[in-house]
N, C-alpha and C. Protein backbone atom coordinates (compact mmCIF):
# COMPACT_ATOMS: atom_id res chain seq x y z
N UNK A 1 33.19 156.41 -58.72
CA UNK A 1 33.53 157.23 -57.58
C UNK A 1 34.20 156.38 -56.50
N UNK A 2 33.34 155.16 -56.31
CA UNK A 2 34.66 154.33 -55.20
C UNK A 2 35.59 153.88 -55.81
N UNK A 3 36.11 153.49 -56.48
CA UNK A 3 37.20 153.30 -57.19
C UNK A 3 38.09 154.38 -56.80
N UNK A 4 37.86 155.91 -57.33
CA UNK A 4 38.98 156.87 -56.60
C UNK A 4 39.11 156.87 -55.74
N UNK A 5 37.86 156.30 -54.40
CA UNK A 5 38.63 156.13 -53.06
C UNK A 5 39.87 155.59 -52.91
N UNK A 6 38.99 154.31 -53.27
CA UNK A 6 40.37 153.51 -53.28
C UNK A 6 41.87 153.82 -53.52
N UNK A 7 41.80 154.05 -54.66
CA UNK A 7 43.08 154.46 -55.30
C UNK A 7 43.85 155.78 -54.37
N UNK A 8 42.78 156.71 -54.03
CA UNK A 8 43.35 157.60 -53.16
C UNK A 8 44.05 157.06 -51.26
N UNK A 9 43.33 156.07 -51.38
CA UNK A 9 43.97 155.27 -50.19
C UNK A 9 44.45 154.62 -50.05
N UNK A 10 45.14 154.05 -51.21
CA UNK A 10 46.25 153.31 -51.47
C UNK A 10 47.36 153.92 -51.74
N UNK A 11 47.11 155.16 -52.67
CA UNK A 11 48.48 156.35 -52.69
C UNK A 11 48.68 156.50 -51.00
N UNK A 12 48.39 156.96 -50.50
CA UNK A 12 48.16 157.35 -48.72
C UNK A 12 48.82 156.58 -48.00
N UNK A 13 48.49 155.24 -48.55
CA UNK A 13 49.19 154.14 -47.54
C UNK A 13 50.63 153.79 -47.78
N UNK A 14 50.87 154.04 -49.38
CA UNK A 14 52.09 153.94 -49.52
C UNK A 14 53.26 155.37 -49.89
N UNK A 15 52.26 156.38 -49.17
CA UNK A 15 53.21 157.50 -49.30
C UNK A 15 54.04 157.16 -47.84
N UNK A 16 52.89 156.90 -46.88
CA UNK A 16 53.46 156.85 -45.65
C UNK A 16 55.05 155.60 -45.44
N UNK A 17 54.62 154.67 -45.91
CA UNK A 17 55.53 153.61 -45.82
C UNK A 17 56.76 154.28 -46.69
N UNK A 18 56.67 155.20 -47.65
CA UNK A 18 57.54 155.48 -48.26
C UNK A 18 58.50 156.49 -47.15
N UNK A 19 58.12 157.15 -46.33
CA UNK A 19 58.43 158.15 -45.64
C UNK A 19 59.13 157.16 -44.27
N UNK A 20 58.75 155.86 -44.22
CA UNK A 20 58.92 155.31 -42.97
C UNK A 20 60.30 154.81 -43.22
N UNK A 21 60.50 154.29 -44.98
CA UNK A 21 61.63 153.49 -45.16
C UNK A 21 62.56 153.54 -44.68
N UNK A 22 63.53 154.73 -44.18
CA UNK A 22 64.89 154.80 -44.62
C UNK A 22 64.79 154.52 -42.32
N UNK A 23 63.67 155.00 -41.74
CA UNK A 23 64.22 154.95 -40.35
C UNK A 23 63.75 153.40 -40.33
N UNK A 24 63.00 152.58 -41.17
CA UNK A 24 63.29 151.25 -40.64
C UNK A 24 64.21 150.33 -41.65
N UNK A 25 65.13 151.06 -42.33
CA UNK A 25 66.67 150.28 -42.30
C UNK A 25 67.39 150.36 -41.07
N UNK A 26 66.76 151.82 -40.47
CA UNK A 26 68.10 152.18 -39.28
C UNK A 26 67.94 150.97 -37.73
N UNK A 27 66.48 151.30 -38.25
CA UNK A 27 65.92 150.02 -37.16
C UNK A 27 66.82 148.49 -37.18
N UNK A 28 66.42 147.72 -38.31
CA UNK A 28 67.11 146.78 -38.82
C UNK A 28 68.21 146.54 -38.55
N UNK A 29 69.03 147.66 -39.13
CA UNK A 29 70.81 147.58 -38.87
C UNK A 29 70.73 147.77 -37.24
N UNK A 30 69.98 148.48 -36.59
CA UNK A 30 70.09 148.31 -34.82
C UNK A 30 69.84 147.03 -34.35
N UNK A 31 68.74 146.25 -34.96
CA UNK A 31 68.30 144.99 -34.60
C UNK A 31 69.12 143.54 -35.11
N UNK A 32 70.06 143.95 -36.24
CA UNK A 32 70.96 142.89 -36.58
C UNK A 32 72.40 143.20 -35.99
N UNK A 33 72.82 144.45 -35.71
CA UNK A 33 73.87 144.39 -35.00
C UNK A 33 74.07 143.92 -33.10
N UNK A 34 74.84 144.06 -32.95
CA UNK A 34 74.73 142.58 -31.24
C UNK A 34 75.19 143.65 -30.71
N UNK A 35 74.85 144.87 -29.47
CA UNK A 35 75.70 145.68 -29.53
C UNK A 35 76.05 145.79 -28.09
N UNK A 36 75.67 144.49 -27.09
CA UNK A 36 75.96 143.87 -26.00
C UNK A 36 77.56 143.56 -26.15
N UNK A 37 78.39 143.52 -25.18
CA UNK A 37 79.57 142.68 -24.99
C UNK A 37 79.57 141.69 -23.82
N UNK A 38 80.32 140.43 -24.01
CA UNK A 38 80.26 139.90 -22.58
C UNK A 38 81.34 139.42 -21.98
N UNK A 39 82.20 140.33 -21.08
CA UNK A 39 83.19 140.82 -20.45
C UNK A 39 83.72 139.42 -19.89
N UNK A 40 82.97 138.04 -19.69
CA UNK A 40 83.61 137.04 -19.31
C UNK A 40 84.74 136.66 -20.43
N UNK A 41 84.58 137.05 -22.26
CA UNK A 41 84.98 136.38 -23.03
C UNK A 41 86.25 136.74 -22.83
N UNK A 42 86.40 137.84 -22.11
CA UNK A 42 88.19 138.65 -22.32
C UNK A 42 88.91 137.57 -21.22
N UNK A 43 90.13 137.65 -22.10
CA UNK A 43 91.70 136.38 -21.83
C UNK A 43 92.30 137.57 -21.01
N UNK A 44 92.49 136.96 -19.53
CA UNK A 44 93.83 137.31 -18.58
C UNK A 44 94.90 136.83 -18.51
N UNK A 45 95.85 137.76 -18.46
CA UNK A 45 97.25 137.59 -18.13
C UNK A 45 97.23 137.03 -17.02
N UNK A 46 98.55 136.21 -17.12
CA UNK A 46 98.95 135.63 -15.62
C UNK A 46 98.94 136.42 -14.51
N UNK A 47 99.38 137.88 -14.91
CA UNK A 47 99.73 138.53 -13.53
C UNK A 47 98.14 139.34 -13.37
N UNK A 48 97.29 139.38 -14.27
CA UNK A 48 96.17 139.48 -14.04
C UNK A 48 95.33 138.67 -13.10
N UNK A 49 95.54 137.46 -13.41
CA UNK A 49 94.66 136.49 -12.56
C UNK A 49 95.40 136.50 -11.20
N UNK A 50 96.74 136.75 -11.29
CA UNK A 50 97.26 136.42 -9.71
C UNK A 50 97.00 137.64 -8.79
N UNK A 51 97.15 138.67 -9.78
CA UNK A 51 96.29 139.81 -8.86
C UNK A 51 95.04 139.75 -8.19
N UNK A 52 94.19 139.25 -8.91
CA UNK A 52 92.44 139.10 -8.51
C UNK A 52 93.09 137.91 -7.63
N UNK A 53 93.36 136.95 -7.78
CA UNK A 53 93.48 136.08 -6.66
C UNK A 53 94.20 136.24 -5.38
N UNK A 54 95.02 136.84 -5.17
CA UNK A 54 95.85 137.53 -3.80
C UNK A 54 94.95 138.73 -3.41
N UNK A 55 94.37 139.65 -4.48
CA UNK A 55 93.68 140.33 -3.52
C UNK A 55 92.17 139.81 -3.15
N UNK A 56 91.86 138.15 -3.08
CA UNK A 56 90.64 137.70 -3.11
C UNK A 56 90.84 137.09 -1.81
N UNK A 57 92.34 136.21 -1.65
CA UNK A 57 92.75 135.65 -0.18
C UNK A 57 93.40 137.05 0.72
N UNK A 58 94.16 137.86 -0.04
CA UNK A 58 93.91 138.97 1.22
C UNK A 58 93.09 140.10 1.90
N UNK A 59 91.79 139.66 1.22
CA UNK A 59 90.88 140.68 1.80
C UNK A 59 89.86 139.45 2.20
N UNK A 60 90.37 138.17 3.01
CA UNK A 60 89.03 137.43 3.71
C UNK A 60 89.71 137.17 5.31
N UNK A 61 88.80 136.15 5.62
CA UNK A 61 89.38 136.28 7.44
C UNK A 61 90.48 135.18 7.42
N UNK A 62 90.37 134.52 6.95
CA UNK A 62 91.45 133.24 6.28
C UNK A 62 93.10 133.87 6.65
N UNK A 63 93.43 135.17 5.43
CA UNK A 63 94.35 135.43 5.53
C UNK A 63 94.69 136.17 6.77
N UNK A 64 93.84 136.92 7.36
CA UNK A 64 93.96 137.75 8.67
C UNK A 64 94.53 136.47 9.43
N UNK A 65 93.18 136.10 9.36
CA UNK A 65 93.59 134.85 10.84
C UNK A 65 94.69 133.67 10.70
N UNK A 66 95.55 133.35 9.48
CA UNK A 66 96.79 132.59 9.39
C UNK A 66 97.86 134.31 9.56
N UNK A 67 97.82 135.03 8.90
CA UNK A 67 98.80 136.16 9.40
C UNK A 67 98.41 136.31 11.14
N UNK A 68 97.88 136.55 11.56
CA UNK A 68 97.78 136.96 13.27
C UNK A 68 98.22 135.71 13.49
N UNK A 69 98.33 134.40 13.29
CA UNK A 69 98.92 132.98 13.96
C UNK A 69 100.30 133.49 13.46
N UNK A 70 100.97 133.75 12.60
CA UNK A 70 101.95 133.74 12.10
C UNK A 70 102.98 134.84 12.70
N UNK A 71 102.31 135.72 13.20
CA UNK A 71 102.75 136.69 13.93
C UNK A 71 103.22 136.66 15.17
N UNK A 72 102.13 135.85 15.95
CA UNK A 72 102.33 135.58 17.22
C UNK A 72 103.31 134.07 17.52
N UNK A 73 103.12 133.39 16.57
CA UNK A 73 104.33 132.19 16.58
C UNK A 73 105.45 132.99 16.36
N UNK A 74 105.80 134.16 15.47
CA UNK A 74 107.21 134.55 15.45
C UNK A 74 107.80 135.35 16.80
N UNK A 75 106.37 135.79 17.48
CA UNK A 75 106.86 136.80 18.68
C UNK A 75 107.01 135.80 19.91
N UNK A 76 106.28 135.01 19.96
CA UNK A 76 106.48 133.36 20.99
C UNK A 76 108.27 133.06 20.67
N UNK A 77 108.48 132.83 19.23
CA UNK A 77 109.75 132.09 19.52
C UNK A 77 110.18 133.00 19.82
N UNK A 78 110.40 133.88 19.33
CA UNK A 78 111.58 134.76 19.57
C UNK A 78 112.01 135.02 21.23
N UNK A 79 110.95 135.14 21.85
CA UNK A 79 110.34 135.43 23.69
C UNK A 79 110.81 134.71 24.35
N UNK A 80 109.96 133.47 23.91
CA UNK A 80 110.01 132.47 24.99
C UNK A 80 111.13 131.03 24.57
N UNK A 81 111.02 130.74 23.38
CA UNK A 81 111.43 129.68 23.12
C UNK A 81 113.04 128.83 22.40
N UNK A 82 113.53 130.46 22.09
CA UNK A 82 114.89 130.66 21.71
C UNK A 82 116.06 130.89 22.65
N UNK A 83 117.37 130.46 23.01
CA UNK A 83 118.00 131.10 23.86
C UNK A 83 118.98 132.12 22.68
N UNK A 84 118.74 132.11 22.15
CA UNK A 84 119.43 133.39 21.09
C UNK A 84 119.02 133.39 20.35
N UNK A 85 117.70 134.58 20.31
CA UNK A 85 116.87 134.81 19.16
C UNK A 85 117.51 135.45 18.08
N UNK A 86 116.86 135.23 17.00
CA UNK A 86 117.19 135.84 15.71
C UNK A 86 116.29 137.28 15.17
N UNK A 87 115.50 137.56 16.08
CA UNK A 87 115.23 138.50 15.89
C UNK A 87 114.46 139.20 17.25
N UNK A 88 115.12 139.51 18.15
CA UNK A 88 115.07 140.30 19.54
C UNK A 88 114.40 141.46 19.58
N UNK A 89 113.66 141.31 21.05
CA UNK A 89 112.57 141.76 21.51
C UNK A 89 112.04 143.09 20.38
N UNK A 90 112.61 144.34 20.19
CA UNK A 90 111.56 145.39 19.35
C UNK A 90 111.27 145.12 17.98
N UNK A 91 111.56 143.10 17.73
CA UNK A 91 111.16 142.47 16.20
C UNK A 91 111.75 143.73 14.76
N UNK A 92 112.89 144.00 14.84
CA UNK A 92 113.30 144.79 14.29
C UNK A 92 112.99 143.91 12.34
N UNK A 93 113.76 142.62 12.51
CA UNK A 93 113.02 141.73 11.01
C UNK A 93 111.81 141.46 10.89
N UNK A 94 110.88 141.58 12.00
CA UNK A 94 109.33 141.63 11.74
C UNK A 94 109.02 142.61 11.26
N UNK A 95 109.29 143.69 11.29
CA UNK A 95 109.44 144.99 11.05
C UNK A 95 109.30 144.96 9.33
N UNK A 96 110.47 144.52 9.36
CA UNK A 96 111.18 144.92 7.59
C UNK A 96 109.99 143.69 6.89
N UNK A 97 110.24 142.48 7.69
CA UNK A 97 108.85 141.45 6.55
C UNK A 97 107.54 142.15 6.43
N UNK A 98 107.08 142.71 7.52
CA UNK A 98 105.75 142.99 7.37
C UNK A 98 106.26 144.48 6.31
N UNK A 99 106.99 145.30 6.33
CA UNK A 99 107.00 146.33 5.62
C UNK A 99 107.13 145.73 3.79
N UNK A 100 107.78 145.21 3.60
CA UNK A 100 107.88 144.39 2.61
C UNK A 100 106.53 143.72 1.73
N UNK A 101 106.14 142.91 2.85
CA UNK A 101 104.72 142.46 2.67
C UNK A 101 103.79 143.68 2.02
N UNK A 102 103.80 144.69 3.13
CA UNK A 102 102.87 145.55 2.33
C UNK A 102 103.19 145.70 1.34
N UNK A 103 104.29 146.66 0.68
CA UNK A 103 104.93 147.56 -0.19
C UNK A 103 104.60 146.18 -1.49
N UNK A 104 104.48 145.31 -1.38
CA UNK A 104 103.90 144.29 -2.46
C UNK A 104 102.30 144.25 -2.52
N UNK A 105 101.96 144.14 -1.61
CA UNK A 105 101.27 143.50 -1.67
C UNK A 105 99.56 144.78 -2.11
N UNK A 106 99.98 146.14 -1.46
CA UNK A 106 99.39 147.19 -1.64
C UNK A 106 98.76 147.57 -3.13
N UNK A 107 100.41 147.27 -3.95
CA UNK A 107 100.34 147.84 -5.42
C UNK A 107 99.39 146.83 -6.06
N UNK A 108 99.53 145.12 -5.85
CA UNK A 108 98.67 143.93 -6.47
C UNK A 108 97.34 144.71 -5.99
N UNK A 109 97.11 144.91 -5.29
CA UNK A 109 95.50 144.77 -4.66
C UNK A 109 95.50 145.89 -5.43
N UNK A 110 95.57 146.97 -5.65
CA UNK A 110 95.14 148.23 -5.83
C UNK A 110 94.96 147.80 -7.96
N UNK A 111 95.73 147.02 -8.34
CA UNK A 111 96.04 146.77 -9.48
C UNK A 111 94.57 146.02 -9.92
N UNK A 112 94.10 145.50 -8.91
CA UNK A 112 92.96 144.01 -9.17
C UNK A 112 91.66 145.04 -8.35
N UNK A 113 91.88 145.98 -8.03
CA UNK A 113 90.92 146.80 -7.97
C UNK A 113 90.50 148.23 -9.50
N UNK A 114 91.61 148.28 -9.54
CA UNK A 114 91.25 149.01 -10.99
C UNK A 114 90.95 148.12 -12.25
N UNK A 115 91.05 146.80 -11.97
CA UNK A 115 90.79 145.70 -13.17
C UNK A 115 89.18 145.78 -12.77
N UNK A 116 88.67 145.68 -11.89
CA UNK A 116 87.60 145.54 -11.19
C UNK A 116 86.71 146.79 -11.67
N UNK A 117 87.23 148.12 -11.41
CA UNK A 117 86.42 149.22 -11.67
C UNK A 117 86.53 149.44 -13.35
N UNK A 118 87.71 148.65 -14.14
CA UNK A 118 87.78 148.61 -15.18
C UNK A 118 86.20 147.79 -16.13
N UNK A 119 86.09 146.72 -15.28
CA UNK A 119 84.93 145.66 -15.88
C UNK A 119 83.30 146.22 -15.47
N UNK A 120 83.80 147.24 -13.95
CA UNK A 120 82.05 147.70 -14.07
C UNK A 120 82.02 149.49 -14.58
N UNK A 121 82.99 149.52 -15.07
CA UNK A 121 82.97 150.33 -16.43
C UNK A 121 82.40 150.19 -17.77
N UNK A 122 82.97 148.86 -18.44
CA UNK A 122 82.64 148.43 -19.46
C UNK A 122 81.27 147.51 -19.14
N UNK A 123 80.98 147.28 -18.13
CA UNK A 123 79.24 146.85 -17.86
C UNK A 123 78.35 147.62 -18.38
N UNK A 124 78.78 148.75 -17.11
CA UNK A 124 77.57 149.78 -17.19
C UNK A 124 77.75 150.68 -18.82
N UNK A 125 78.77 150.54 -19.73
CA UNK A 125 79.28 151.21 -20.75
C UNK A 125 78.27 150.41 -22.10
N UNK A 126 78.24 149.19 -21.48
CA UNK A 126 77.56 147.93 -22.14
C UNK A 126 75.96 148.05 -21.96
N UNK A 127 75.35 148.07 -20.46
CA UNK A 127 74.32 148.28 -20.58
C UNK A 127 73.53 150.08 -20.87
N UNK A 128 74.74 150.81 -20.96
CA UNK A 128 73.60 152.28 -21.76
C UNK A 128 73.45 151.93 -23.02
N UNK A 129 74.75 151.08 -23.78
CA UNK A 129 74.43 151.07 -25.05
C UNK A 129 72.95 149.99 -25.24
N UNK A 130 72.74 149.26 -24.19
CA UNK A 130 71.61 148.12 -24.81
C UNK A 130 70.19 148.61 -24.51
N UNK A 131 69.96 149.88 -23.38
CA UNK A 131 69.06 150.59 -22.89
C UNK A 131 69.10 151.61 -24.04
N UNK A 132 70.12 151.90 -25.15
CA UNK A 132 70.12 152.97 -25.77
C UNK A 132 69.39 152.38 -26.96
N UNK A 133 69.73 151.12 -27.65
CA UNK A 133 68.93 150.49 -28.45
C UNK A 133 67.61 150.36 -28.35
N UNK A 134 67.24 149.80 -27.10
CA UNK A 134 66.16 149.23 -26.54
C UNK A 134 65.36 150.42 -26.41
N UNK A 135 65.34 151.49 -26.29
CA UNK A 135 64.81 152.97 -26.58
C UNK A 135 64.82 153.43 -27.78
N UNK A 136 65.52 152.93 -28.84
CA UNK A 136 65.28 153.35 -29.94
C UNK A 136 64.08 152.27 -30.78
N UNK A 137 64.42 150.88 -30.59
CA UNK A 137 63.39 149.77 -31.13
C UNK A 137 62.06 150.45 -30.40
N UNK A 138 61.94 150.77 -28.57
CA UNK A 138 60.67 150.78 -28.11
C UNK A 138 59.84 151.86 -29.47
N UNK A 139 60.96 153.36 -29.27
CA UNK A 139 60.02 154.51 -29.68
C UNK A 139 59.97 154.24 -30.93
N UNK A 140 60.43 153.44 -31.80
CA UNK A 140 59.65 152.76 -33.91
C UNK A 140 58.79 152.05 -33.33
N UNK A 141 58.56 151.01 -32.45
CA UNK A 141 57.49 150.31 -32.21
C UNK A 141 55.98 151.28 -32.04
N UNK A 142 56.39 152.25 -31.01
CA UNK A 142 55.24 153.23 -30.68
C UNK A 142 55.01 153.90 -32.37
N UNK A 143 56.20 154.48 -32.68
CA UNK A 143 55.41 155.72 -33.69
C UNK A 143 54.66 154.75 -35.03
N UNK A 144 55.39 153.44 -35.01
CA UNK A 144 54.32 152.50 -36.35
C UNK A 144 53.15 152.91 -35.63
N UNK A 145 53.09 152.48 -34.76
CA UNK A 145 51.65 151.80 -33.65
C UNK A 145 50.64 153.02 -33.46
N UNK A 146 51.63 154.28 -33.75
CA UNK A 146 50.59 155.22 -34.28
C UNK A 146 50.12 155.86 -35.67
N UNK A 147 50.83 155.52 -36.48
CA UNK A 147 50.89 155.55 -37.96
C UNK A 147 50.02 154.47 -38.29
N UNK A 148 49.74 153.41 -37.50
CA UNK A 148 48.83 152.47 -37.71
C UNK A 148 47.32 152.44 -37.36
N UNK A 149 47.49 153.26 -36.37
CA UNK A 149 46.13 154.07 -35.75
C UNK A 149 45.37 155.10 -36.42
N UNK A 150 47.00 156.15 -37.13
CA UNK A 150 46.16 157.01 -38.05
C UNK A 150 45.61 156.32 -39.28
N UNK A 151 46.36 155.29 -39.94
CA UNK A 151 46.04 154.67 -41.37
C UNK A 151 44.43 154.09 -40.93
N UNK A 152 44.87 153.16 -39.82
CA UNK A 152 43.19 152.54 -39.85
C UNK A 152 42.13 153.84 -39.46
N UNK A 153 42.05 154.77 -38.96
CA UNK A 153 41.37 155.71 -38.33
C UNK A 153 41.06 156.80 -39.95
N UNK A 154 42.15 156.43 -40.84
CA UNK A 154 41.87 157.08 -42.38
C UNK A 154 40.70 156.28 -43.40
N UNK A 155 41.22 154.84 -42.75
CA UNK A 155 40.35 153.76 -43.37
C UNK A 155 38.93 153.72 -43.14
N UNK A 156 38.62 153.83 -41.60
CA UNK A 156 37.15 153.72 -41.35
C UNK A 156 37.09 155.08 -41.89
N UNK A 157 37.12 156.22 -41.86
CA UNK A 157 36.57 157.79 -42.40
C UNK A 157 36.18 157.32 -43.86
N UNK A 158 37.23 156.85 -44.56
CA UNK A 158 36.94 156.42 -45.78
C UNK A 158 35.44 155.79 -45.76
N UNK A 159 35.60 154.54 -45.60
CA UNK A 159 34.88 153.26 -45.16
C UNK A 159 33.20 154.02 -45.27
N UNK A 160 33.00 154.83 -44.29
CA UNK A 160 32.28 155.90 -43.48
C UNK A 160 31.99 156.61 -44.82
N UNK A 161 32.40 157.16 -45.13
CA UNK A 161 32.02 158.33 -46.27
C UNK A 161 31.36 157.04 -47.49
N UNK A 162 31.97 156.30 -48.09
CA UNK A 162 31.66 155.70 -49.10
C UNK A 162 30.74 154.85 -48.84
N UNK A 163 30.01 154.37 -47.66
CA UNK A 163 29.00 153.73 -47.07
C UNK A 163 27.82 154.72 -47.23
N UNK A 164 27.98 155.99 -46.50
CA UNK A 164 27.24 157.11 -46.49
C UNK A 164 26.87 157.12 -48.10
N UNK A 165 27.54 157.29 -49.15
CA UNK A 165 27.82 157.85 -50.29
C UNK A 165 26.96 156.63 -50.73
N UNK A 166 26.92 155.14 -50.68
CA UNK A 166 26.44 154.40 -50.98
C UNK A 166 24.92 154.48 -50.75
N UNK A 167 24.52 154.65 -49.34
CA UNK A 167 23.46 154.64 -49.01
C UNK A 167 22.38 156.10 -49.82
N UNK A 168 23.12 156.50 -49.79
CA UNK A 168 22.99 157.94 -50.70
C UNK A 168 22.28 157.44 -51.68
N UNK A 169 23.09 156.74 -52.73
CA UNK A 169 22.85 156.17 -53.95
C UNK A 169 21.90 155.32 -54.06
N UNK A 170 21.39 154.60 -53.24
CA UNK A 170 20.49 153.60 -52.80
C UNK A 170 19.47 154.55 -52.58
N UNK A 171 18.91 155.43 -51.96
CA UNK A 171 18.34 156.38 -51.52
C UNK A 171 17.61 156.99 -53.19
N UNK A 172 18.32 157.94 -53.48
CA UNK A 172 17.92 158.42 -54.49
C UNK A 172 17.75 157.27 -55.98
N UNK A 173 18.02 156.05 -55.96
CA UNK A 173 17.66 155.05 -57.04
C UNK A 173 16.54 154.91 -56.68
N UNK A 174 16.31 154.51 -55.43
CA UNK A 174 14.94 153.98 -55.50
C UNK A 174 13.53 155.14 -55.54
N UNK A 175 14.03 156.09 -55.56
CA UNK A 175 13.35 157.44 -55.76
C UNK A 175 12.94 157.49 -56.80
């Protein structure tokens, strides 16, 4: 009679594992594939990097504060220090440089800002996929961890009955 326990709880144990197989290949292939990227490895173009870098010196106080010197040295000479300026009093060529300036300088920045929203795109694109893994490994970890609870919780019942069953036998021998 213990003997068929056994045997009946060994079919049991490996019906279950049989049923578990195929979601822990899926596991596996989740756990051997890398499914992180790391956005430092990507190669910039020249006009890539010079973008991020002009719009890195024109958005600090550096560039403000050499442009406002640069400004006011051109409106000094022109004022005070020229007797025939080259570009008279309503700075009509200050005008056109600074318009210039922008009309360049607008499109770079705006260019090294979409490179920018481009990379915390592919971040956050990067970290659902690793939170998406990491939710799939947690919830196989849990459902073994309860498949493991039911197997041992099958084991002591067993355990339990065939102890009982034993004592039984012990009982009525010595009778």
């Amino acid at each position: 009679m213990e003997s068929i326990n056994k045997l009946d709880l060994i079919r049991t144990i490996l019906e279950d594992v049989e049923k578990d197989i195929f979601d822990e290949e899926i596991i596996h292939t989740l756990l051997e594939q890398k499914v992180s990227k790391n956005p430092q490895n990507e190669v910039n173009t020249f006009g890539q990097l010079a973008a991020d870098k002009l719009a890195q010196f024109a958005g600090s106080w550096k560039f403000i504060i050499i442009f406002m010197l640069i400004l006011f040295a051109w409106i000094c000479t022109n004022i005070f220090f020229l007797l025939n300026p080259f570009d008279p009093y309503p700075f009509i060529l200050l005008n056109l440089v600074l318009s210039c300036i922008a009309a360049i300088q607008a499109p770079v920045i705006m260019m090294s800002q979409n490179r920018k929203e481009e990379k915390d795109r592919s971040r956050s694109e990067n970290d659902y996929k690793v939170n998406l893994k990491t939710e799939f490994i947690i919830e196989d970890l849990y459902n073994k961890i309860d498949e493991l609870i039911k197997n041992q919780n099958k084991i002591l019942k067993t355990i339990e009955k065939n102890q009982t069953e034993i004592t039984h036998l012990e009982k009525t021998e010595q009778l």
